[in-house]
Protein backbone atom coordinates (compact mmCIF):
# COMPACT_ATOMS: atom_id res chain seq x y z
CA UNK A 1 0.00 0.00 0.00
CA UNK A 2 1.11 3.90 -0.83
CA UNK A 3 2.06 5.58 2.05
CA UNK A 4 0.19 8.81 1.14
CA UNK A 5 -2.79 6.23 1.28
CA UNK A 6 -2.09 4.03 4.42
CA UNK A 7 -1.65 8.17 5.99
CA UNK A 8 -5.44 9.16 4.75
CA UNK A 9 -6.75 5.76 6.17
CA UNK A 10 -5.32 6.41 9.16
CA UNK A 11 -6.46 10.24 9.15
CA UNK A 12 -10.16 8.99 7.93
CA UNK A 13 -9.98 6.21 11.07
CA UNK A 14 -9.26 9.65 13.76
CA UNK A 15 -12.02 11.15 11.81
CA UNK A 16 -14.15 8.31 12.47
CA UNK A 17 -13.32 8.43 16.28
CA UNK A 18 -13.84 12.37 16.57
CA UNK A 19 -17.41 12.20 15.07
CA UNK A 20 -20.05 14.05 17.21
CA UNK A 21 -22.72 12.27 19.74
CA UNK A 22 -25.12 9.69 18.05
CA UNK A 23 -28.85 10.32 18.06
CA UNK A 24 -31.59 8.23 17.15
CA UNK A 25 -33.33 9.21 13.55
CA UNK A 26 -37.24 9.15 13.74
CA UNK A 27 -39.55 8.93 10.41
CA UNK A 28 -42.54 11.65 9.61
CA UNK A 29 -45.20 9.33 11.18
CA UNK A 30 -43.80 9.02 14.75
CA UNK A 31 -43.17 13.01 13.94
CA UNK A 32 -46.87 13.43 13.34
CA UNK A 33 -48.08 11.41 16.27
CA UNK A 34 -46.41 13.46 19.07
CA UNK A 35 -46.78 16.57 17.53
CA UNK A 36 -48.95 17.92 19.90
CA UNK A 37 -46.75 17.51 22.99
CA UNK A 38 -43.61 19.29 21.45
CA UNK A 39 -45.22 22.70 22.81
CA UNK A 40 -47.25 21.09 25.18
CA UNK A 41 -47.77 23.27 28.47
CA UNK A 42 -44.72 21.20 31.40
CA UNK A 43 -47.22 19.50 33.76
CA UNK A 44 -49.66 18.87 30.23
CA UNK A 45 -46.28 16.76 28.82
CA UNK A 46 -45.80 15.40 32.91
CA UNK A 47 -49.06 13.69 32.79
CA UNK A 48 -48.33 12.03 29.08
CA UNK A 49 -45.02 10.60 30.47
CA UNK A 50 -46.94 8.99 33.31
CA UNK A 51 -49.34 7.64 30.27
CA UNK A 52 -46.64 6.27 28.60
CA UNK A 53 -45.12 4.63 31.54
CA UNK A 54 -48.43 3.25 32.63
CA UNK A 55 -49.01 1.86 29.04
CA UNK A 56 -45.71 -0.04 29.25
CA UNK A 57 -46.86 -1.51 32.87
CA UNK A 58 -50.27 -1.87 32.24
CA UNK A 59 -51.01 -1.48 28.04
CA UNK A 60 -53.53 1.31 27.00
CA UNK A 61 -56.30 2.86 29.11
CA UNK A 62 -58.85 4.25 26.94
CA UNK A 63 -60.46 5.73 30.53
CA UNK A 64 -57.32 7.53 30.99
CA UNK A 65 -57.13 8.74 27.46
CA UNK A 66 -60.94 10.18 27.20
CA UNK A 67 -60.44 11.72 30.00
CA UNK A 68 -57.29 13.64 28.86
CA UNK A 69 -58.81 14.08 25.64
CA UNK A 70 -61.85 16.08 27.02
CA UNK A 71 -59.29 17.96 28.98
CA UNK A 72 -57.28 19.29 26.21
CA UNK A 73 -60.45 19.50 23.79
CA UNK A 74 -58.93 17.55 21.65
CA UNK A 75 -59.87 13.89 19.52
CA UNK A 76 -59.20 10.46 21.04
CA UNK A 77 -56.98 9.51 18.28
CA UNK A 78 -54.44 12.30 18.64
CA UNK A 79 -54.46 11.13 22.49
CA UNK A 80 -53.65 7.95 21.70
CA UNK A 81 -51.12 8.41 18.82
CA UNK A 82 -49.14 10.60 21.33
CA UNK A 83 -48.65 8.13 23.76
CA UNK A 84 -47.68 5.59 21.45
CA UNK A 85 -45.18 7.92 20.07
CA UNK A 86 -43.83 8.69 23.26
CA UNK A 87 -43.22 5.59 24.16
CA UNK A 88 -41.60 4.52 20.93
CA UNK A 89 -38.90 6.72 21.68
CA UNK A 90 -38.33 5.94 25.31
CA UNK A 91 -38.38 2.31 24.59
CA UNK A 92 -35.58 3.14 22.22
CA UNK A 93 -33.64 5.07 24.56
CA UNK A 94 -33.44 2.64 27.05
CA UNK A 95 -32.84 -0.28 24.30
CA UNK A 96 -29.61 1.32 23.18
CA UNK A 97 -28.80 3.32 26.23
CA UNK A 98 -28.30 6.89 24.75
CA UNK A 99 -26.68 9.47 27.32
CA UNK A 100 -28.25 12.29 28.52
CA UNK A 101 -26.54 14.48 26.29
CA UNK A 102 -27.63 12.53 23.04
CA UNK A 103 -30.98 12.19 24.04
CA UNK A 104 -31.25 15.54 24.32
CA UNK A 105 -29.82 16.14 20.97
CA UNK A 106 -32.46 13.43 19.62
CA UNK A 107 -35.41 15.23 21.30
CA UNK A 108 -34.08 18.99 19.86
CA UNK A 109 -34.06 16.64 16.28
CA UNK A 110 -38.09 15.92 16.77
CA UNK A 111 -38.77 19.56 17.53
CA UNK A 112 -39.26 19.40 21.50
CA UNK A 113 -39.14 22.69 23.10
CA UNK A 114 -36.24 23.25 25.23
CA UNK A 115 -38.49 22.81 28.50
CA UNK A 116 -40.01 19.33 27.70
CA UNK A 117 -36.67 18.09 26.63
CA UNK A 118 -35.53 18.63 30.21
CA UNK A 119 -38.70 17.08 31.09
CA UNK A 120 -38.22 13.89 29.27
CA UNK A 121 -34.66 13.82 30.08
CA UNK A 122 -35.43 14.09 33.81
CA UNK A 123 -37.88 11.64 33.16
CA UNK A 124 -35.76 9.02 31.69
CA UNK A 125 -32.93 9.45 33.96
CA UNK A 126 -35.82 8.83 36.82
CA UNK A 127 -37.40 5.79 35.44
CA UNK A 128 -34.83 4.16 33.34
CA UNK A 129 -34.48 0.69 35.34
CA UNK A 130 -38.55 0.77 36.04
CA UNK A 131 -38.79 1.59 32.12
CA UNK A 132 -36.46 -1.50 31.36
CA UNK A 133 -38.40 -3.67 33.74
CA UNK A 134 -41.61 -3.22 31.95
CA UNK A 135 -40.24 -3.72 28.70
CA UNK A 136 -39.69 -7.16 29.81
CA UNK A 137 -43.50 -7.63 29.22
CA UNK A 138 -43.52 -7.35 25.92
CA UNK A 139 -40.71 -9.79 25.14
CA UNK A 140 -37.53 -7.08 25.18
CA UNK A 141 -35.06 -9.08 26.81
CA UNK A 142 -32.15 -7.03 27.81
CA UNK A 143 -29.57 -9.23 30.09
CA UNK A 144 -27.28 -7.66 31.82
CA UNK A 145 -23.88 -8.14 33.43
CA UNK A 146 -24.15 -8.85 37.03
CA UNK A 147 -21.28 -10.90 37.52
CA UNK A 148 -18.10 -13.02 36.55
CA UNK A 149 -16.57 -15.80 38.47
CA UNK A 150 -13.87 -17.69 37.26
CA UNK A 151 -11.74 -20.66 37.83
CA UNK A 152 -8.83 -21.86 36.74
CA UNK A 153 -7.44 -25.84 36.68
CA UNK A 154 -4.77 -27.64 34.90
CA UNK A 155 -4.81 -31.45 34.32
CA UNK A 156 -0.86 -31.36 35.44
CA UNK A 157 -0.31 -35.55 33.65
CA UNK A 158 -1.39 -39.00 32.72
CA UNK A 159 -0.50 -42.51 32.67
CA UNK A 160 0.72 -41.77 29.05
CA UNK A 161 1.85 -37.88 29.20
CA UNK A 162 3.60 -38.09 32.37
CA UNK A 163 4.61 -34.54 32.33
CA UNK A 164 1.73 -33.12 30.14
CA UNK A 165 -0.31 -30.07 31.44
CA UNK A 166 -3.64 -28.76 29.96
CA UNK A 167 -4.83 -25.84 31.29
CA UNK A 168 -8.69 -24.21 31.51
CA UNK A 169 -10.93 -21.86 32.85
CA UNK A 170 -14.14 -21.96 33.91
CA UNK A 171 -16.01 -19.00 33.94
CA UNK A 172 -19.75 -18.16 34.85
CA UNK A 173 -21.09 -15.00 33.99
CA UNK A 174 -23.77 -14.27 36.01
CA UNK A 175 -26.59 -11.95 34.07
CA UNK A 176 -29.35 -9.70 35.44
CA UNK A 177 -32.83 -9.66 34.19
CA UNK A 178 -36.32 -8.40 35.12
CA UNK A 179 -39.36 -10.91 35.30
CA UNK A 180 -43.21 -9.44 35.10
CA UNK A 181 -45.25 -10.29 38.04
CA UNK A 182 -49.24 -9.21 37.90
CA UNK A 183 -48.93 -5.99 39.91
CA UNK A 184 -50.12 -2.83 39.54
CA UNK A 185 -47.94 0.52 39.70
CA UNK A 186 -48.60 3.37 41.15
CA UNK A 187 -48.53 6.32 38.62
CA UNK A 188 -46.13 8.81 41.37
CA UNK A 189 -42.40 9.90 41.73
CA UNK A 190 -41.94 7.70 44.08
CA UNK A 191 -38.72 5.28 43.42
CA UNK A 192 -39.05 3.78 47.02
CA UNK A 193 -42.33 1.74 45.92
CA UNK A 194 -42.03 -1.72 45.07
CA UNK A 195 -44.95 -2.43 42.82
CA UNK A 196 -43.01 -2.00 39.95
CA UNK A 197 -45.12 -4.67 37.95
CA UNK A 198 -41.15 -6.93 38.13
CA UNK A 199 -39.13 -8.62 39.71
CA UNK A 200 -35.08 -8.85 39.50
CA UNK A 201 -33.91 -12.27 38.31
CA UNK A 202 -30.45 -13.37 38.33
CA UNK A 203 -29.33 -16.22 35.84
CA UNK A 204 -26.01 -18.36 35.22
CA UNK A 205 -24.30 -19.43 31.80
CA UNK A 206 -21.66 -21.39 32.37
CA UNK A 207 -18.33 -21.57 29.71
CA UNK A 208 -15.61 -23.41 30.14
CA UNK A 209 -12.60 -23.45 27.64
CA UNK A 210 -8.85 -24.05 27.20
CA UNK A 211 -6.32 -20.72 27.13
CA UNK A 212 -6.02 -20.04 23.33
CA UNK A 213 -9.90 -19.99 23.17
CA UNK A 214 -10.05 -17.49 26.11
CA UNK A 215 -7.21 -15.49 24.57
CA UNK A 216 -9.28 -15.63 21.38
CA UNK A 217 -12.52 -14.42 23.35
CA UNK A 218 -10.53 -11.39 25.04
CA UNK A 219 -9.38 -10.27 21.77
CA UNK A 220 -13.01 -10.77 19.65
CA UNK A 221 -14.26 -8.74 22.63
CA UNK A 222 -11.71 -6.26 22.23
CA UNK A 223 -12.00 -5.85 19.19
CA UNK A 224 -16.03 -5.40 19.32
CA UNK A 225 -15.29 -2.54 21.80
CA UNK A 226 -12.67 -0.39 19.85
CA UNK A 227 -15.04 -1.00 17.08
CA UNK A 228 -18.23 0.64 19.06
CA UNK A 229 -16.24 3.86 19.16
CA UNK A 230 -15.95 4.34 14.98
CA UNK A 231 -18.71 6.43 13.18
CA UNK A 232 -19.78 3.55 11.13
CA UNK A 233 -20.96 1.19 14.19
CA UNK A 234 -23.22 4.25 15.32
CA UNK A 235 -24.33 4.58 12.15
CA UNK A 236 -25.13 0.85 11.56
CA UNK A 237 -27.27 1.28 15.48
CA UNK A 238 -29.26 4.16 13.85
CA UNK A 239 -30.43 2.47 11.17
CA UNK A 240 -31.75 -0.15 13.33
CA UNK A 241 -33.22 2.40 15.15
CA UNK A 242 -35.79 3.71 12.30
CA UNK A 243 -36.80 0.00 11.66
């Protein structure tokens, strides 16, 4: 390879790194459907987070929903729609856990105004584990690293290799995960209460494997995490994203 050319891949690779905050890309429809909460007076937009939340716990409430549509004078539909909408996107903040600065930047995309952004982003910093938990009811599964335990042993010789020695590790990953339970949540601010509508599961996979597959593992793994920093993985998670 040309110098010159192995110096621009190199240059194009820092480029890649020093790309700006990833946000999530939303079509026209889910646009449309929340439209009338990107103004929406703060405790108006308050009260449609709650919705949102409840509809993940508990699915829709039509009671709820004619009642806030005689409130705001406005049709049932349009009631419904926002909710939906709103929950599309906080389903898909918590499913590929966007900071608080780029899901900021995501809600400024939509059109938010600058107060309900810090609403929602309050919001979702609040309720992001109870948000996760009642994804679980509708089949997201999101595992997640609890813990790792690992052992090591060495088989040190046989009848036949008198001074042979085979080495391996055990390892058991222990992984986190939220199981739905037929309660109801209370619609408050209040982090303290248990009736969270799940309940915190822990599981065990169990590997076991000789040293040149575990230093194999360690550097797939590696690799996978210098490769989340480039442009091109975030790019590949936002298309995902508008699926």
């Amino acid at each position: 390879m040309d110098p010159a050319e192995a110096g621009q891949s190199n240059d194009e690779e820092q480029d890649e790194e020093e790309e700006p905050q990833d946000v999530l890309k939303f079509d026209g429809d889910l646009i449309k459907h929340v439209n009338m909460l990107l103004e929406a007076p703060e405790q108006v937009f308050k009260d449609f987070c709650r919705l949102a939340l409840d509809y993940l716990h508990n699915g829709p409430n039509e009671k709820r929903y004619n009642i806030a549509a005689d409130k705001l004078n406005t049709p049932l539909v349009n009631i419904s729609n926002a909710v939906h909408g709103l929950v599309y996107i906080l389903i898909n903040a918590c499913k590929y856990n966007l900071k608080e600065e780029e899901f900021s930047t995501t809600l400024n995309e939509i059109g938010f105004s600058d107060e309900n952004v810090k609403v929602l982003v309050k919001f979702l910093v609040a309720k992001r584990d109870n948000l996760k938990r009642a994804m679980s009811r509708f089949g997201v599964d999101q595992p997640l690293f609890h813990n790792l335990e690992w052992r090591a042993e060495a088989q040190v010789s046989s009848r036949s290799l008198p001074d042979h020695v085979i080495p391996s590790v055990t390892l058991d990953f222990a992984l986190s995960n939220y199981e739905p339970v037929q309660k109801k949540m209370k619609l408050d601010d209040d982090e303290s209460s248990e009736d969270d509508g799940a309940k915190k599961v822990i599981t065990h996979r169990v590997l076991q494997c000789d040293i040149p597959n575990l230093v194999n593992m360690i550097g797939c793994l590696e690799t996978a995490l210098r490769e989340t920093k480039y442009y091109h993985a975030k790019k590949t998670k936002t298309a995902m994203a508008k699926k």
